[in-house]
Every structure is written in structure tokens, then in C-alpha cells.
N, C-alpha and C. Protein backbone atom coordinates (compact mmCIF):
# COMPACT_ATOMS: atom_id res chain seq x y z
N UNK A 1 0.96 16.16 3.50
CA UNK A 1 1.04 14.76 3.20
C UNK A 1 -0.16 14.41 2.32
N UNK A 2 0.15 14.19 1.32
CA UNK A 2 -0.73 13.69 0.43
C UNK A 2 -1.39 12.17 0.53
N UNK A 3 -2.61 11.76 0.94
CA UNK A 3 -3.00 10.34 1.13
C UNK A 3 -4.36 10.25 0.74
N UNK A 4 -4.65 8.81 -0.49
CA UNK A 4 -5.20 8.20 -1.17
C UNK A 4 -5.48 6.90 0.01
N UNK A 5 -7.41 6.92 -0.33
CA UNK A 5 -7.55 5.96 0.61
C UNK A 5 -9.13 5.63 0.14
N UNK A 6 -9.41 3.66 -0.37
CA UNK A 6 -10.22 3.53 -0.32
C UNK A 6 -10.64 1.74 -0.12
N UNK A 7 -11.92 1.65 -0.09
CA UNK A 7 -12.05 0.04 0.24
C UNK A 7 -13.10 -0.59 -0.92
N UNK A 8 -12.55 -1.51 -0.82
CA UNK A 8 -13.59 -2.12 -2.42
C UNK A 8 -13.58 -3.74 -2.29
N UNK A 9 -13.85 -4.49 -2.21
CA UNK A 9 -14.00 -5.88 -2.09
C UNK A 9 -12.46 -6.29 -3.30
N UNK A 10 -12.12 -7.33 -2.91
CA UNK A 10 -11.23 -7.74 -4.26
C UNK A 10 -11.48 -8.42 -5.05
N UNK A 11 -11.27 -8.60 -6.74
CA UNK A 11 -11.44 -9.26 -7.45
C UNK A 11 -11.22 -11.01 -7.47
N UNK A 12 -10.43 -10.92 -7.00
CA UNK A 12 -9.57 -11.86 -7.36
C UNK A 12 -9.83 -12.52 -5.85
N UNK A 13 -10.09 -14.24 -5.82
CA UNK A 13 -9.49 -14.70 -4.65
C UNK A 13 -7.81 -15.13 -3.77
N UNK A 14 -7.98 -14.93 -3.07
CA UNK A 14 -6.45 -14.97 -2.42
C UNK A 14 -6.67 -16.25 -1.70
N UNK A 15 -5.10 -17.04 -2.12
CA UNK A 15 -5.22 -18.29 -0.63
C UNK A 15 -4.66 -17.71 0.51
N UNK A 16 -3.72 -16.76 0.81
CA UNK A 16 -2.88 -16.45 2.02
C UNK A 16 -3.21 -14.74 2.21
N UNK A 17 -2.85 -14.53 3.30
CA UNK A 17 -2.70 -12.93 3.49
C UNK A 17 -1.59 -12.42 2.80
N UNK A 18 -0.78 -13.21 2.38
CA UNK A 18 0.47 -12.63 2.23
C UNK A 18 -0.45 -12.43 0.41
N UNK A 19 -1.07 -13.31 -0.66
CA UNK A 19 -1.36 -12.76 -1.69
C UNK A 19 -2.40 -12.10 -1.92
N UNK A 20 -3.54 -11.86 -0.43
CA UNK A 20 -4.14 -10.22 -0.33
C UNK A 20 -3.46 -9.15 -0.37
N UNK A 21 -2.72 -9.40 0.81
CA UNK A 21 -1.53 -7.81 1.04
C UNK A 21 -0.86 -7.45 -0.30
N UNK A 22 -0.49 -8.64 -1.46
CA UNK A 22 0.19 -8.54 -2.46
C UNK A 22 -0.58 -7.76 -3.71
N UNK A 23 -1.88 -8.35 -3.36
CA UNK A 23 -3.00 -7.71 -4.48
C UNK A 23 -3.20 -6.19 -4.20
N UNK A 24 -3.20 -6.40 -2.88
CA UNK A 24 -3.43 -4.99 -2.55
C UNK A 24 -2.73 -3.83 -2.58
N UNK A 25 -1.22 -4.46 -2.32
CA UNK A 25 -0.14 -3.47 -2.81
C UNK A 25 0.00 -2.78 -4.64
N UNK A 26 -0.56 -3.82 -5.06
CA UNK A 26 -0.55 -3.79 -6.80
C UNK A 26 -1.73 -3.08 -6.86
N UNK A 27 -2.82 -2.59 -6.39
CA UNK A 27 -3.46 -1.69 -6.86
C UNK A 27 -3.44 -0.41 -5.86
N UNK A 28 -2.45 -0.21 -4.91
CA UNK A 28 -2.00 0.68 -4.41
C UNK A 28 -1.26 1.33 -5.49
N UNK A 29 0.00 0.86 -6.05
CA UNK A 29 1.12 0.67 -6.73
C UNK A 29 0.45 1.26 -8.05
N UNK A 30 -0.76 1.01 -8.37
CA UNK A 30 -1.31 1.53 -9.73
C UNK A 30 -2.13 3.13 -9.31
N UNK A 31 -2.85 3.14 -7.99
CA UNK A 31 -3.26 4.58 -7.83
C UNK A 31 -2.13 5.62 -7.10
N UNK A 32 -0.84 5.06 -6.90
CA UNK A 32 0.11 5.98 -7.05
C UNK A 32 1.38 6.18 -8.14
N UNK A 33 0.94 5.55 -9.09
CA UNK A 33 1.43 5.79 -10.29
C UNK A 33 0.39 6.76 -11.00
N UNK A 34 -0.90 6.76 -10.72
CA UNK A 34 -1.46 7.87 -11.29
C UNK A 34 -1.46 9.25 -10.73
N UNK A 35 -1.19 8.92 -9.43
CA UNK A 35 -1.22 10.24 -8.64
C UNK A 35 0.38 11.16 -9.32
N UNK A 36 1.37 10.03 -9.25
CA UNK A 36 2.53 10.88 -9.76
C UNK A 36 2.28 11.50 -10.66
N UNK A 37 1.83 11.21 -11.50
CA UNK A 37 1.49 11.42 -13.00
C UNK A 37 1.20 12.70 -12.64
N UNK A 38 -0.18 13.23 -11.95
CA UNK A 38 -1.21 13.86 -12.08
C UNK A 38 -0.19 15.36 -11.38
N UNK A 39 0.10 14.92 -10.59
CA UNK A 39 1.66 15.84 -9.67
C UNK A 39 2.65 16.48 -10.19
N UNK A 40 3.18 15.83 -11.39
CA UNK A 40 4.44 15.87 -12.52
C UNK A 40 3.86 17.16 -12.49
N UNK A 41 2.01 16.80 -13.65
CA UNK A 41 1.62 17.73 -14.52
C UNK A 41 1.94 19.18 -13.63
N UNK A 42 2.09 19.48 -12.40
CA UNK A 42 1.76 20.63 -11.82
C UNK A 42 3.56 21.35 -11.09
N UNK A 43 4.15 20.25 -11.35
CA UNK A 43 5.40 20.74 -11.35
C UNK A 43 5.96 19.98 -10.34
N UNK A 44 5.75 19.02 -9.65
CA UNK A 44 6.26 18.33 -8.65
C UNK A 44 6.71 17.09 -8.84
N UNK A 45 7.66 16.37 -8.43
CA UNK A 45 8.30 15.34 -8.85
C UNK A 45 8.77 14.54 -7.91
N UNK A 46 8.66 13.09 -7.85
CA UNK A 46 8.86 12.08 -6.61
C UNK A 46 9.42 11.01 -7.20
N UNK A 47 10.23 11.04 -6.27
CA UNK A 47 11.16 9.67 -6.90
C UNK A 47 10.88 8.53 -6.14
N UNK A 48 11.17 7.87 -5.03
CA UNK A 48 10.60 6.44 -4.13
C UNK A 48 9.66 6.54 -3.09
N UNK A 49 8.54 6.95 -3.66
CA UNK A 49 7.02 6.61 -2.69
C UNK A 49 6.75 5.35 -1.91
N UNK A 50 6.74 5.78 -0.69
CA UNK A 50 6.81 4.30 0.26
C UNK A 50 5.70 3.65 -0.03
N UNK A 51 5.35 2.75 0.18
CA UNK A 51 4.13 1.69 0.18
C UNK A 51 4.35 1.64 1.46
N UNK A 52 3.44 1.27 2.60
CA UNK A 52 3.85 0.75 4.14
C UNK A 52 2.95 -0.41 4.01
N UNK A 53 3.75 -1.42 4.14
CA UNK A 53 2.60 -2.51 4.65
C UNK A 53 3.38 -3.53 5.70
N UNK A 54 2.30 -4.09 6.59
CA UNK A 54 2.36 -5.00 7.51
C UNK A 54 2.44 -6.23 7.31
N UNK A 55 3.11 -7.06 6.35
CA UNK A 55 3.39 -8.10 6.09
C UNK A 55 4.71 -8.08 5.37
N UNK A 56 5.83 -9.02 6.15
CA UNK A 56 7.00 -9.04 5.19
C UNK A 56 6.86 -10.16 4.53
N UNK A 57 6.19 -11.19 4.37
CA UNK A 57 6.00 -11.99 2.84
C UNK A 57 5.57 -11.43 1.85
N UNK A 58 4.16 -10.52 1.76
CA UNK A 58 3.94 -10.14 0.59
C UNK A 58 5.22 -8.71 0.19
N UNK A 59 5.66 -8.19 1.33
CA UNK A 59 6.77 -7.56 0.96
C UNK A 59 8.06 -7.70 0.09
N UNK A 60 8.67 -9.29 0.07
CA UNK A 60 9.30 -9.79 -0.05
C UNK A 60 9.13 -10.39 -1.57
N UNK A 61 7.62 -10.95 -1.60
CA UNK A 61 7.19 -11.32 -2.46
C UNK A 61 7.37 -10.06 -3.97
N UNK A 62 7.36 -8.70 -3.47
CA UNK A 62 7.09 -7.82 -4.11
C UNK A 62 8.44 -7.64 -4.48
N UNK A 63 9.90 -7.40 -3.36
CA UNK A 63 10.71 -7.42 -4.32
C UNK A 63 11.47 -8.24 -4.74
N UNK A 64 10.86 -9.66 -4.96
CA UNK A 64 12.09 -10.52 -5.62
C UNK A 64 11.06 -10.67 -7.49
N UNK A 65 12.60 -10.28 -7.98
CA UNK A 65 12.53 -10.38 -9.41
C UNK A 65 11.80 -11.53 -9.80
N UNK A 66 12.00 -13.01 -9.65
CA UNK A 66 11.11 -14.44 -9.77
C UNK A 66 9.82 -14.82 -9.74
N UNK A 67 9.30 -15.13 -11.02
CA UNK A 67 8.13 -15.75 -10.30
C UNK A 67 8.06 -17.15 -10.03
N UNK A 68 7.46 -17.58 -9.05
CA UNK A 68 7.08 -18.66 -8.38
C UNK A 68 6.17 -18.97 -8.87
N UNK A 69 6.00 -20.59 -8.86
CA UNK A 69 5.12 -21.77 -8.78
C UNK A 69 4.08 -21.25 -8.59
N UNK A 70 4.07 -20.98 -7.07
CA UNK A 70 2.95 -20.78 -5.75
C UNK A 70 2.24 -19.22 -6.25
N UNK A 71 3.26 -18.25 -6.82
CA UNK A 71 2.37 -17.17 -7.15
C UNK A 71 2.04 -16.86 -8.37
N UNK A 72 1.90 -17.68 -9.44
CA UNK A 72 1.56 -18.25 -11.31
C UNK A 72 0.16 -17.97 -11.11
N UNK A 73 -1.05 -18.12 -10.34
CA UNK A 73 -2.45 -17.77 -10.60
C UNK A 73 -2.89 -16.66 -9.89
N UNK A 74 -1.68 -15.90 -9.50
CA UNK A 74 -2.01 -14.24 -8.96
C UNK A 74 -2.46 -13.89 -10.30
N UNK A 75 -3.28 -12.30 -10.78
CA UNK A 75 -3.38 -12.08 -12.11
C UNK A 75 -2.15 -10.80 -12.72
N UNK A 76 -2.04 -11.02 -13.41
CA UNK A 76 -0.16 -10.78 -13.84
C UNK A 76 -0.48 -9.17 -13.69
N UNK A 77 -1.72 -8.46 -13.67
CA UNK A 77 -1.88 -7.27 -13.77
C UNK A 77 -1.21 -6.58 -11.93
N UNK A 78 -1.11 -7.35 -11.45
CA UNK A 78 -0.66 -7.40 -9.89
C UNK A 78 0.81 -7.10 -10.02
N UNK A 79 1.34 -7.79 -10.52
CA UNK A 79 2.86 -8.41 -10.72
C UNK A 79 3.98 -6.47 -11.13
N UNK A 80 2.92 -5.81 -11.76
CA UNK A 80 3.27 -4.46 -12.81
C UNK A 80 4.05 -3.76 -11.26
N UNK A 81 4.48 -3.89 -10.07
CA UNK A 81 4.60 -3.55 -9.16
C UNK A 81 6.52 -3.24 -9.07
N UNK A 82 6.17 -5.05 -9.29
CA UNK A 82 8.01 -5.43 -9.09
C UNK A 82 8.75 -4.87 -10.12
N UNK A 83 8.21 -4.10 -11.20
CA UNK A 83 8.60 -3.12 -12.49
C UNK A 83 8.68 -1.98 -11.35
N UNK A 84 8.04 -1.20 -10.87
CA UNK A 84 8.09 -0.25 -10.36
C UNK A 84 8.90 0.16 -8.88
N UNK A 85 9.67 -1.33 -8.74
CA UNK A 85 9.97 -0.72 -7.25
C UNK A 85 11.70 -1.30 -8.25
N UNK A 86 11.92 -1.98 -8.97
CA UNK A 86 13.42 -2.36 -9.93
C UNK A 86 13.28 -0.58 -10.76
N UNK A 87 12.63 0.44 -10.94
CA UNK A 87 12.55 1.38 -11.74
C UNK A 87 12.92 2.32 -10.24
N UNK A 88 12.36 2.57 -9.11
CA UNK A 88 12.92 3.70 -8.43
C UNK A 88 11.26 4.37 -7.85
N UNK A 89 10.31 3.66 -8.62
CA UNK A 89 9.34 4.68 -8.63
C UNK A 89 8.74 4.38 -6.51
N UNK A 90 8.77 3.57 -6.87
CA UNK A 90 8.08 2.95 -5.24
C UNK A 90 8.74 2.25 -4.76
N UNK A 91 9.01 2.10 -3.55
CA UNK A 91 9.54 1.24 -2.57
C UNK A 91 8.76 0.86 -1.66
N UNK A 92 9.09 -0.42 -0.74
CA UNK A 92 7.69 -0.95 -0.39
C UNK A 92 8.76 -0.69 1.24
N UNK A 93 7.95 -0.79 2.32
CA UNK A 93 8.38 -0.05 3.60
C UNK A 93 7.44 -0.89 4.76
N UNK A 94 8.50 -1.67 5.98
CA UNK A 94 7.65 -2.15 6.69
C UNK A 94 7.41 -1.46 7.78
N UNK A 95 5.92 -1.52 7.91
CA UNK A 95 5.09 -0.80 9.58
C UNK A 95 4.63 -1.92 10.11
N UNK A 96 5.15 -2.05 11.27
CA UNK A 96 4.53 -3.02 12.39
C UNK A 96 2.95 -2.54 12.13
N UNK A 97 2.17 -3.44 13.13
CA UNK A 97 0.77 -3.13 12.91
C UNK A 97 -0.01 -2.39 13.66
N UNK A 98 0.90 -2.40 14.76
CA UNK A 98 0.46 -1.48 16.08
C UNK A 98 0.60 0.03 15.06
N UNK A 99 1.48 0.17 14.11
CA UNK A 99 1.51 1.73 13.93
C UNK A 99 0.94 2.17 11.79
N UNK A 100 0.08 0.93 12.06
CA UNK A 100 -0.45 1.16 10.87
C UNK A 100 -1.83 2.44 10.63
N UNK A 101 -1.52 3.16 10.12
CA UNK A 101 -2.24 4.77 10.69
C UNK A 101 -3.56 4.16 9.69
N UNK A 102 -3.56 3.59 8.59
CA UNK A 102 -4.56 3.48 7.92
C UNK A 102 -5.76 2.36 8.80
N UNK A 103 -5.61 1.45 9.84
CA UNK A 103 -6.49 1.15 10.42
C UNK A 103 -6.99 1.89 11.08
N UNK A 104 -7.16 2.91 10.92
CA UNK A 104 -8.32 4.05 11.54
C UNK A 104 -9.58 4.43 10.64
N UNK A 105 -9.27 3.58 9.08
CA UNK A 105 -10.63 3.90 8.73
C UNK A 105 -10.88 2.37 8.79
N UNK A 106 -10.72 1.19 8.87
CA UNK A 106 -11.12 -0.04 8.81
C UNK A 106 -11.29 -1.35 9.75
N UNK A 107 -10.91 -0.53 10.86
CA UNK A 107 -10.97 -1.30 12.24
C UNK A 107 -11.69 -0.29 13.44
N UNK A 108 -12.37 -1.25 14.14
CA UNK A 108 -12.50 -0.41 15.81
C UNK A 108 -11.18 -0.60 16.03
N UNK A 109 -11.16 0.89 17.10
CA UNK A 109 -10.11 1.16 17.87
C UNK A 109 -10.42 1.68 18.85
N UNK A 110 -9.68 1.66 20.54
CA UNK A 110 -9.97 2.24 21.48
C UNK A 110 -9.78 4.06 21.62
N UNK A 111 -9.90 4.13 22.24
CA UNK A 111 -9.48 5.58 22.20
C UNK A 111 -8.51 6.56 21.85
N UNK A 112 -7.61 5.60 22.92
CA UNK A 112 -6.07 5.91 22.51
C UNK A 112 -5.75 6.35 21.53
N UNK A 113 -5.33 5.23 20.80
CA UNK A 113 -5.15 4.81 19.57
C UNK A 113 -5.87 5.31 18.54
N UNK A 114 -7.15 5.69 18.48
CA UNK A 114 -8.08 6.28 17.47
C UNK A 114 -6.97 7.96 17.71
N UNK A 115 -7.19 8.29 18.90
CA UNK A 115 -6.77 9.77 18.90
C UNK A 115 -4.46 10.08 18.15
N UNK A 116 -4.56 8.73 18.51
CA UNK A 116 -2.99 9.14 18.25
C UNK A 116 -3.17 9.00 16.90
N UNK A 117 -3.92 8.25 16.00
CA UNK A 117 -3.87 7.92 14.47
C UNK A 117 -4.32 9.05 13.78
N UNK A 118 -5.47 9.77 14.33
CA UNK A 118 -5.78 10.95 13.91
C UNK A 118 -5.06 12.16 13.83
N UNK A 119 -4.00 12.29 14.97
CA UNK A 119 -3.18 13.00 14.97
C UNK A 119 -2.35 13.01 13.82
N UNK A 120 -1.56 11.67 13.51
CA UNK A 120 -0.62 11.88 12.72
C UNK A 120 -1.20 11.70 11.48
N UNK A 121 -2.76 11.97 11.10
CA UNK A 121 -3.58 12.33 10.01
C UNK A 121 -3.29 13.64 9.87
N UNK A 122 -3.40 14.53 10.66
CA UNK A 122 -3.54 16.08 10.86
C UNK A 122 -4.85 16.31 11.12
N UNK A 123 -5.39 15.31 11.47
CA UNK A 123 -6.94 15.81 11.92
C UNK A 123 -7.08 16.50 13.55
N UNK A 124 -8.06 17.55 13.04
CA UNK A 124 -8.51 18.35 14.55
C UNK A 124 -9.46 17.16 15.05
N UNK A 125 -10.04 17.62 16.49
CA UNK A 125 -11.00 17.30 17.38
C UNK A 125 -12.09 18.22 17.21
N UNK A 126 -13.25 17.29 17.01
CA UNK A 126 -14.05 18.68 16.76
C UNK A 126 -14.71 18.30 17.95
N UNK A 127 -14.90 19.30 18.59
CA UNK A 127 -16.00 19.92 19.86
C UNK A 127 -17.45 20.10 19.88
């Protein structure tokens, strides 16, 4: 399993979670358009790369063709997304939040939960 993972403050201010999650999907959406790229070169080829995210507004937001009123001062470099999921390249995929594996680098977690997320990382226990 191939996974890209990093944290950076955002540019841009957001009024809602739903147009964080949205920003955030759009520069997801741009470092796995490079990753394909980089993959092609070596002989491998992917057709609908999930996005997983925990919000079905900005989900929603992502695949309706329209733009809205309410989302006109997102920055259009965001928007290059809803091209890519009308093309085949990405599809966007909902995970409840209880099973969002990527809050294991950005949240405390109890034990449990730290150990089951790691698992389905492929990470060992080190001793």
C-alpha cells in the first residue's frame, strides 16, 4: 500500500470544515496526481484512487459539477479536483471517523486504537 502523508498549516482561510476538508482534499488530489505520474513512469497504472475522507459535505461538494455562491472565494486552484474525479482519475470515498487510519499521526489516541491503526499501517511493535 502505497501512502503519502503530511501536515502543513493551510493557505487559505476556511469558514466551515466542510471547506477545510475541501481544501484539503484538493491538495491531496494534486499529490496523487503526481504520484500517478511518477508510477506510470515505472510501469504501473491506476485508474480510481480513493480519497477517504470524513465529511460528506465537502464530499459532495467535490462531486457536484456547480459552482456555488457559498464556494466562489475557495481558490479555484482547489476546484482542479472535480476535473479529476468527472475524468476517472480519483474518487472520493467515505470513512466514518472512528476508522480514519490517518489520525494516528495527528491526534492522541488510546491504546487500542493506536495499536489497531498501526496494524492496518503494516507497522511492527518494536520491543
Amino acid at each position: 500500500m502505497l501512502i503519502s502523508w503530511f501536515s502543513k498549516k493551510q493557505n487559505s482561510v476556511a469558514l466551515s470544515t466542510t471547506e477545510a476538508e475541501y481544501i484539503s482534499m484538493g491538495s491531496c488530489c494534486a499529490q496523487i496526481m503526481w504520484m500517478k505520474q511518477q508510477l506510470l513512469d515505472y510501469g504501473f497504472k491506476f485508474e480510481k484512487v480513493p480519497i477517504k475522507c470524513d465529511n460528506t459535505s465537502a464530499i459532495c461538494l467535490g462531486k457536484n459539477p456547480v459552482h456555488h455562491s457559498r464556494t466562489k472565494h475557495i481558490d479555484i486552484r482547489y476546484h482542479f479536483i472535480k476535473d479529476d474525479i468527472e475524468k476517472g482519475d480519483i474518487e472520493l470515498v467515505f470513512v466514518p471517523t472512528k476508522e480514519q487510519v490517518t489520525d494516528i499521526f495527528t491526534k492522541p489516541l488510546d491504546d487500542q486504537t493506536f495499536s489497531k491503526f498501526r496494524m492496518e499501517l503494516g507497522l511492527c511493535e518494536i520491543e
